[in-house]
Every structure is written in C-alpha cells, then in structure tokens.
C-alpha atoms as a PDB file:
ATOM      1  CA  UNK A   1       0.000   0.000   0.000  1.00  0.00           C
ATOM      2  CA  UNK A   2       1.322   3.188  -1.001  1.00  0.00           C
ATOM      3  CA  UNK A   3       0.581   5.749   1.566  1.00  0.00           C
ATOM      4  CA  UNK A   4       2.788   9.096   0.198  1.00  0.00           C
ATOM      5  CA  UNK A   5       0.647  11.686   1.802  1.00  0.00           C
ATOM      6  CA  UNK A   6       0.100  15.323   0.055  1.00  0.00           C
ATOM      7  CA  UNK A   7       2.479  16.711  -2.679  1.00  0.00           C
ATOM      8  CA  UNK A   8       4.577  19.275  -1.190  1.00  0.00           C
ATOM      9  CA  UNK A   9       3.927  22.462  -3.144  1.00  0.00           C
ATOM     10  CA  UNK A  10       6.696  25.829  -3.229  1.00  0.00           C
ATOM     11  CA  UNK A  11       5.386  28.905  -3.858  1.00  0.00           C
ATOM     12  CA  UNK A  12       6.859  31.990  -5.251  1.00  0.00           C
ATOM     13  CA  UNK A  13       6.996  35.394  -3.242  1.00  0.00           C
ATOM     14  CA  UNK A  14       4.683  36.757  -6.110  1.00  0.00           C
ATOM     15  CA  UNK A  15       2.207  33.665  -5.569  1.00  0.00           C
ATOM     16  CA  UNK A  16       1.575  34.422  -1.657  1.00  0.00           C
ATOM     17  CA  UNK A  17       1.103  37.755  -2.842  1.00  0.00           C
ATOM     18  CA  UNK A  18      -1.118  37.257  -5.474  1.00  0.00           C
ATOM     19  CA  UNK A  19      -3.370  35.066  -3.294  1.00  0.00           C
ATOM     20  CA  UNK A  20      -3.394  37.458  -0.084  1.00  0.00           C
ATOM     21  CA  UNK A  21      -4.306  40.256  -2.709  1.00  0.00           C
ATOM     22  CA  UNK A  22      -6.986  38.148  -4.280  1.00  0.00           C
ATOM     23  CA  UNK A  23      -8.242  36.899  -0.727  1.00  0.00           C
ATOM     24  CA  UNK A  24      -8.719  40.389   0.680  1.00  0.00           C
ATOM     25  CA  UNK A  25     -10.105  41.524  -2.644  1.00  0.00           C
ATOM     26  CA  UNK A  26     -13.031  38.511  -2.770  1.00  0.00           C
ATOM     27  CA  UNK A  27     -15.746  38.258  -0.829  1.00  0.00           C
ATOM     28  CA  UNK A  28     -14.892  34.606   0.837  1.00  0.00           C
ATOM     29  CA  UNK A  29     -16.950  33.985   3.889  1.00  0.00           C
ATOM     30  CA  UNK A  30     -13.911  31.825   5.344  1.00  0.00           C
ATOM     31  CA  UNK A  31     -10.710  31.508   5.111  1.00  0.00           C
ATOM     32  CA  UNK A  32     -10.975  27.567   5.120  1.00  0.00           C
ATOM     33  CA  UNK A  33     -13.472  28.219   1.802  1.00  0.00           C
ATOM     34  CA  UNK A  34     -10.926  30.112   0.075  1.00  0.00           C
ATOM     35  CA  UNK A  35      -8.003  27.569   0.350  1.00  0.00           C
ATOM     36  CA  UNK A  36     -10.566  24.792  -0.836  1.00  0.00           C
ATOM     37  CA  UNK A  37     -10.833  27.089  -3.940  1.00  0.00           C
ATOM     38  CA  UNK A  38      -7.760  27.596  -4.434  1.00  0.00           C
ATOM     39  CA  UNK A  39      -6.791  24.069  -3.324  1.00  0.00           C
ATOM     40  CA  UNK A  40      -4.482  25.319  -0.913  1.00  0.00           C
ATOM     41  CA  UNK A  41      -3.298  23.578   2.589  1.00  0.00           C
ATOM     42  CA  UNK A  42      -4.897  25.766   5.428  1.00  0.00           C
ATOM     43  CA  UNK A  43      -2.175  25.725   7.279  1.00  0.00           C
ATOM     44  CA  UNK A  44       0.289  26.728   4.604  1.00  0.00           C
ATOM     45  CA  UNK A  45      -2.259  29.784   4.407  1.00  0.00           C
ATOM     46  CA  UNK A  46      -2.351  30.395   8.532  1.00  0.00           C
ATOM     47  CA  UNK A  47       1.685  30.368   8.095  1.00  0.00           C
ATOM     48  CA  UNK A  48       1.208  33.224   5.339  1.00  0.00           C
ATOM     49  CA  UNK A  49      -1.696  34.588   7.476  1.00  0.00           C
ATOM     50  CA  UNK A  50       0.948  35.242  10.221  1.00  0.00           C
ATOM     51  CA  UNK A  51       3.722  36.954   8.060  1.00  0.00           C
ATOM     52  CA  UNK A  52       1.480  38.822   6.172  1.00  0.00           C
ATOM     53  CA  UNK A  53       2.827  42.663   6.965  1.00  0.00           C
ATOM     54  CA  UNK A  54       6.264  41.033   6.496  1.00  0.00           C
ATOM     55  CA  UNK A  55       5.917  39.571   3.214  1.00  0.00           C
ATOM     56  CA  UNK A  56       3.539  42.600   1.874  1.00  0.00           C
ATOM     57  CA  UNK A  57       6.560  44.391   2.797  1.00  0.00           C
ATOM     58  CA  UNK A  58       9.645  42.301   1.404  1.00  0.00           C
ATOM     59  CA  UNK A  59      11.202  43.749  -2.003  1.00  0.00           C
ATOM     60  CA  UNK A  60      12.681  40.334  -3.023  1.00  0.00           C
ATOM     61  CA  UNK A  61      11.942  39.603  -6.515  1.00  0.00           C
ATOM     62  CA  UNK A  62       8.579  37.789  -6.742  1.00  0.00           C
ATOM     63  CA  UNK A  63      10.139  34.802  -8.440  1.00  0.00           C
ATOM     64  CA  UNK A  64      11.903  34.230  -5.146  1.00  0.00           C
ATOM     65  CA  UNK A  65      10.575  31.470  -2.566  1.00  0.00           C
ATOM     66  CA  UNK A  66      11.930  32.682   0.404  1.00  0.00           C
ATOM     67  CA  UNK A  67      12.606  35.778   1.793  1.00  0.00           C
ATOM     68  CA  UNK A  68      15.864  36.390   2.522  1.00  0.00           C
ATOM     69  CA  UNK A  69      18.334  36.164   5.841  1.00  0.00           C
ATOM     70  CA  UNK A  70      18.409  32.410   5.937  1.00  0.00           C
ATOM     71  CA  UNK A  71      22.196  32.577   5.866  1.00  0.00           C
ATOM     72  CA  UNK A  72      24.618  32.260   9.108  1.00  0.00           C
ATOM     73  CA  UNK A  73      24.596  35.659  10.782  1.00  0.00           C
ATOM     74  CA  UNK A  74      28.296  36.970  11.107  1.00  0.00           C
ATOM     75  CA  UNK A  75      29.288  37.152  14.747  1.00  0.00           C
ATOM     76  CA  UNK A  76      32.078  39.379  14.135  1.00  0.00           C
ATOM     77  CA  UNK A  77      30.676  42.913  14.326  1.00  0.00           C
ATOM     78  CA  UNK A  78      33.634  44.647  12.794  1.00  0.00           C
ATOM     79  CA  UNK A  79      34.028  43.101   9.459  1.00  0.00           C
ATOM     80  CA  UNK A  80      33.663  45.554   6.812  1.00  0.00           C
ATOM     81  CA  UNK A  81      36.607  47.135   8.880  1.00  0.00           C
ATOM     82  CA  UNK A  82      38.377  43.363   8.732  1.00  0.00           C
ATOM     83  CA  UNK A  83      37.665  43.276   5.357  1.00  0.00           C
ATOM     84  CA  UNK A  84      39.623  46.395   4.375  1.00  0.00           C
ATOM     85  CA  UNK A  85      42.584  45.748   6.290  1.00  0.00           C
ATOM     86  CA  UNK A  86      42.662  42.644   4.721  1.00  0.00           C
ATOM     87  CA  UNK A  87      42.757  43.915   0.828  1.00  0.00           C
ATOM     88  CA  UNK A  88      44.895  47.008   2.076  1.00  0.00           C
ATOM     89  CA  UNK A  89      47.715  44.454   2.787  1.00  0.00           C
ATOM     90  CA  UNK A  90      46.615  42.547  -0.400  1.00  0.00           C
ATOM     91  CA  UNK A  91      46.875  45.687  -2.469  1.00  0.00           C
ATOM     92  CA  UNK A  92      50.726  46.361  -1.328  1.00  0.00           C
ATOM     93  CA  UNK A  93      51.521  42.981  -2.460  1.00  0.00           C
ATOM     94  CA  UNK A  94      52.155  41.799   1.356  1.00  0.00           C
ATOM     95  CA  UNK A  95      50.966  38.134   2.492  1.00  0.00           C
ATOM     96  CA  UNK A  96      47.732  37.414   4.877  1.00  0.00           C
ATOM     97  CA  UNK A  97      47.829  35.308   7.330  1.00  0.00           C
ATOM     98  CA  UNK A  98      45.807  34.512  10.609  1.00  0.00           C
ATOM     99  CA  UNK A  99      48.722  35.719  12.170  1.00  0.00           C
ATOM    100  CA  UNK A 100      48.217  38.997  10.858  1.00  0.00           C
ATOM    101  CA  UNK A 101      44.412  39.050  11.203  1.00  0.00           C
ATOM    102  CA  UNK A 102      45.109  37.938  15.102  1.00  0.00           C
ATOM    103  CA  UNK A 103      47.249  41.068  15.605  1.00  0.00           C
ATOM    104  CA  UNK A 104      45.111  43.293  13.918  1.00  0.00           C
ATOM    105  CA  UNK A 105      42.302  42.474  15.971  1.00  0.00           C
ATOM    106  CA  UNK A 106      44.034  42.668  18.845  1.00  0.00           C
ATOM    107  CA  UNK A 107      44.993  46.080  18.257  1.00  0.00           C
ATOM    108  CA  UNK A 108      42.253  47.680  16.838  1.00  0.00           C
ATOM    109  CA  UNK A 109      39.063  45.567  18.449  1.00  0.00           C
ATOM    110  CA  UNK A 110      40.831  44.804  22.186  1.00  0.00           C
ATOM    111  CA  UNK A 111      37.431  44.562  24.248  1.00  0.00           C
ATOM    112  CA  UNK A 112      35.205  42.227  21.425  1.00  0.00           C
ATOM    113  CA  UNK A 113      38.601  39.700  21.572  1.00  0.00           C
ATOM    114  CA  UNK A 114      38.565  40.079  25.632  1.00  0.00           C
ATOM    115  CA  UNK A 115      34.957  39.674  25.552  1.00  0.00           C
ATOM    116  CA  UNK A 116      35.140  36.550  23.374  1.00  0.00           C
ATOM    117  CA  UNK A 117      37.555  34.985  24.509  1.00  0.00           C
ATOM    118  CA  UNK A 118      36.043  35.159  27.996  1.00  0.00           C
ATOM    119  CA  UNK A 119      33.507  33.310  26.625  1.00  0.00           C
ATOM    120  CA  UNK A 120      35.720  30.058  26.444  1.00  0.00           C
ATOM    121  CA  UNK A 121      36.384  27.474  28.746  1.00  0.00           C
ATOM    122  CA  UNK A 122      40.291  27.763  28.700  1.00  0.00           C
ATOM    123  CA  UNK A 123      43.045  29.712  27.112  1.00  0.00           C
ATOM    124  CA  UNK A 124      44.025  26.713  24.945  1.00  0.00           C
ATOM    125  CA  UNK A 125      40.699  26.302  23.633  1.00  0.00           C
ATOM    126  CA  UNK A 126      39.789  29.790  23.368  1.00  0.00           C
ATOM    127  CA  UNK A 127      43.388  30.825  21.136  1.00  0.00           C
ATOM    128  CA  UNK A 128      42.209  27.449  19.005  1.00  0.00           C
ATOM    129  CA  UNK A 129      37.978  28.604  18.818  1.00  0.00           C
ATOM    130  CA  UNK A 130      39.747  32.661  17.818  1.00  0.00           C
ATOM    131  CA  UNK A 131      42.069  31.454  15.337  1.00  0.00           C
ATOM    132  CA  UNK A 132      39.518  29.046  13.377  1.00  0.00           C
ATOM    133  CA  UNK A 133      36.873  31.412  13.724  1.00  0.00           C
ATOM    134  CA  UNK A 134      39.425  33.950  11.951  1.00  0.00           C
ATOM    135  CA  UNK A 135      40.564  31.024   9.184  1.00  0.00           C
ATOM    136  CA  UNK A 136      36.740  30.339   8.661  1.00  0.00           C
ATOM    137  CA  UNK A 137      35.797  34.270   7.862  1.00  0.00           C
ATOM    138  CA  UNK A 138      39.142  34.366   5.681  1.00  0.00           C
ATOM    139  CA  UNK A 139      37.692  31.159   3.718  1.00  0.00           C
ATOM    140  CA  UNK A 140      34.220  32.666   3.139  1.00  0.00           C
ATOM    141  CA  UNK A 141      35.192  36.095   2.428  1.00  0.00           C
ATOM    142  CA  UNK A 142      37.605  34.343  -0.174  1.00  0.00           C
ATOM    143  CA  UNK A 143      40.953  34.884   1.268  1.00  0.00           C
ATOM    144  CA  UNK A 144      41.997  31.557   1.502  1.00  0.00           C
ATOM    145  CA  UNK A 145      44.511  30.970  -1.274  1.00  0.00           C
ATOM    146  CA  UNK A 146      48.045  32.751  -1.639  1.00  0.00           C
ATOM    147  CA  UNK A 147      47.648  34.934  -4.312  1.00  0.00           C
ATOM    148  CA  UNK A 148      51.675  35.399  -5.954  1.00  0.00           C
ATOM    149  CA  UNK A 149      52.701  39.093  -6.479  1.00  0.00           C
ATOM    150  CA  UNK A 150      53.520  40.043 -10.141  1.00  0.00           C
ATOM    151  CA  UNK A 151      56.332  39.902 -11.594  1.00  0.00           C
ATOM    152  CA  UNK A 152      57.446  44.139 -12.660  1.00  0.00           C
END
C-alpha cells in the first residue's frame, strides 16, 4: 500500500502575494473556503496569514521562494573594517595570514577579543575557537589561497 501523503507544493513570493491580494479583494466567507478554492493547505495559508505585513513588505523579486536572511549571521561585528585591512595588505603585495588578522584584531578591536575569549572554557581552547573562527571568515570572504605578487 502506497501511503505518500500530500504533494509538497513551493510557492513563489509573487504567488503568496497574489493570493493574499486576491483573498482580501473577494468576498470569501472563510478563510478555510478560500483555500478549498484555491486548493491550498490551510495551514500553509495560517503560516502566510501570520507573516502577512512582512511579506507585503519584502522587495525580493517575486520569483523568489523565500525571503531572505536564511544565511549564518556573522558574529564578528567589525568586518567591513576586517575586510579592508585585509585587501589594504593585499593591495601592497604583502601576504595574509591569521597571524596577521590575530594582531590586527588585537589592536584595533581589544574589548570584542577580551569579551570573546572570555567566553571560552580555557586559554588553549579559546586561542584554538579565535584562530579558526578567523581562518573560517578568511575562507568565506575568499581569502583563503596565496595569491603570488607580479612579476614588474
């Protein structure tokens, strides 16, 4: 016996849209009659129901199915500053390392690296947790590979 269970259905930005816009514009008696209309899961509409005013109010493009900040939040506060530093000593040709970002941030951001690293358990693991976490934003932001200077 094959016992699946509903299709699971994705909808657009623009879709939820549309159908809030067409709900509020029709003269439904319930909101349970409109989903049968529309053969839509009730509580796929309650969800939408919920985060109405939010997604009325996203600008993602409508083809989109979610709306946006899913990603990992960055817990380092400073890194548009980070990020400079890091292409300033790119841009005179000089190597990056962790090293470098380790001093940097302990010159220029003292009481974040106090404050996290007061957060660990021990000064062993917290050096180890502050160095990857500064190998890990190098890696996403890209700055993982030696780049070799050119040749003038």
């Amino acid at each position: 016996m094959d016992n699946r269970g509903r299709q699971q259905h994705r909808y657009s930005n623009g879709q939820r849209k549309e159908l809030l816009a067409e709900f509020h514009a029709s003269d439904a008696t319930s909101e349970r009659q409109f989903c049968r209309a529309k053969n839509l899961p009730y509580s796929t509409w309650q969800g939408w129901r919920l985060k109405e005013d939010k997604m009325l109010a996203n600008k993602r493009h409508s083809r989109c199915a979610t709306m946006g900040g899913q990603g990992a939040k960055e817990i380092i506060p400073f890194k548009d500053d980070l990020l400079a530093f890091i292409r300033g000593r790119r841009d005179e040709e000089r190597y990056v390392r962790v090293f470098h970002i380790m001093q940097w941030v302990k010159q220029y951001q003292k009481a974040w690296l106090v404050q996290y690293l007061a957060s660990k358990k021990s000064e062993a693991v917290a050096f180890n947790s502050f160095r990857s976490l500064l190998l890990r934003f190098a890696e996403r932001h890209r700055f993982r590979h030696r780049t070799h200077a050119s040749a003038s």
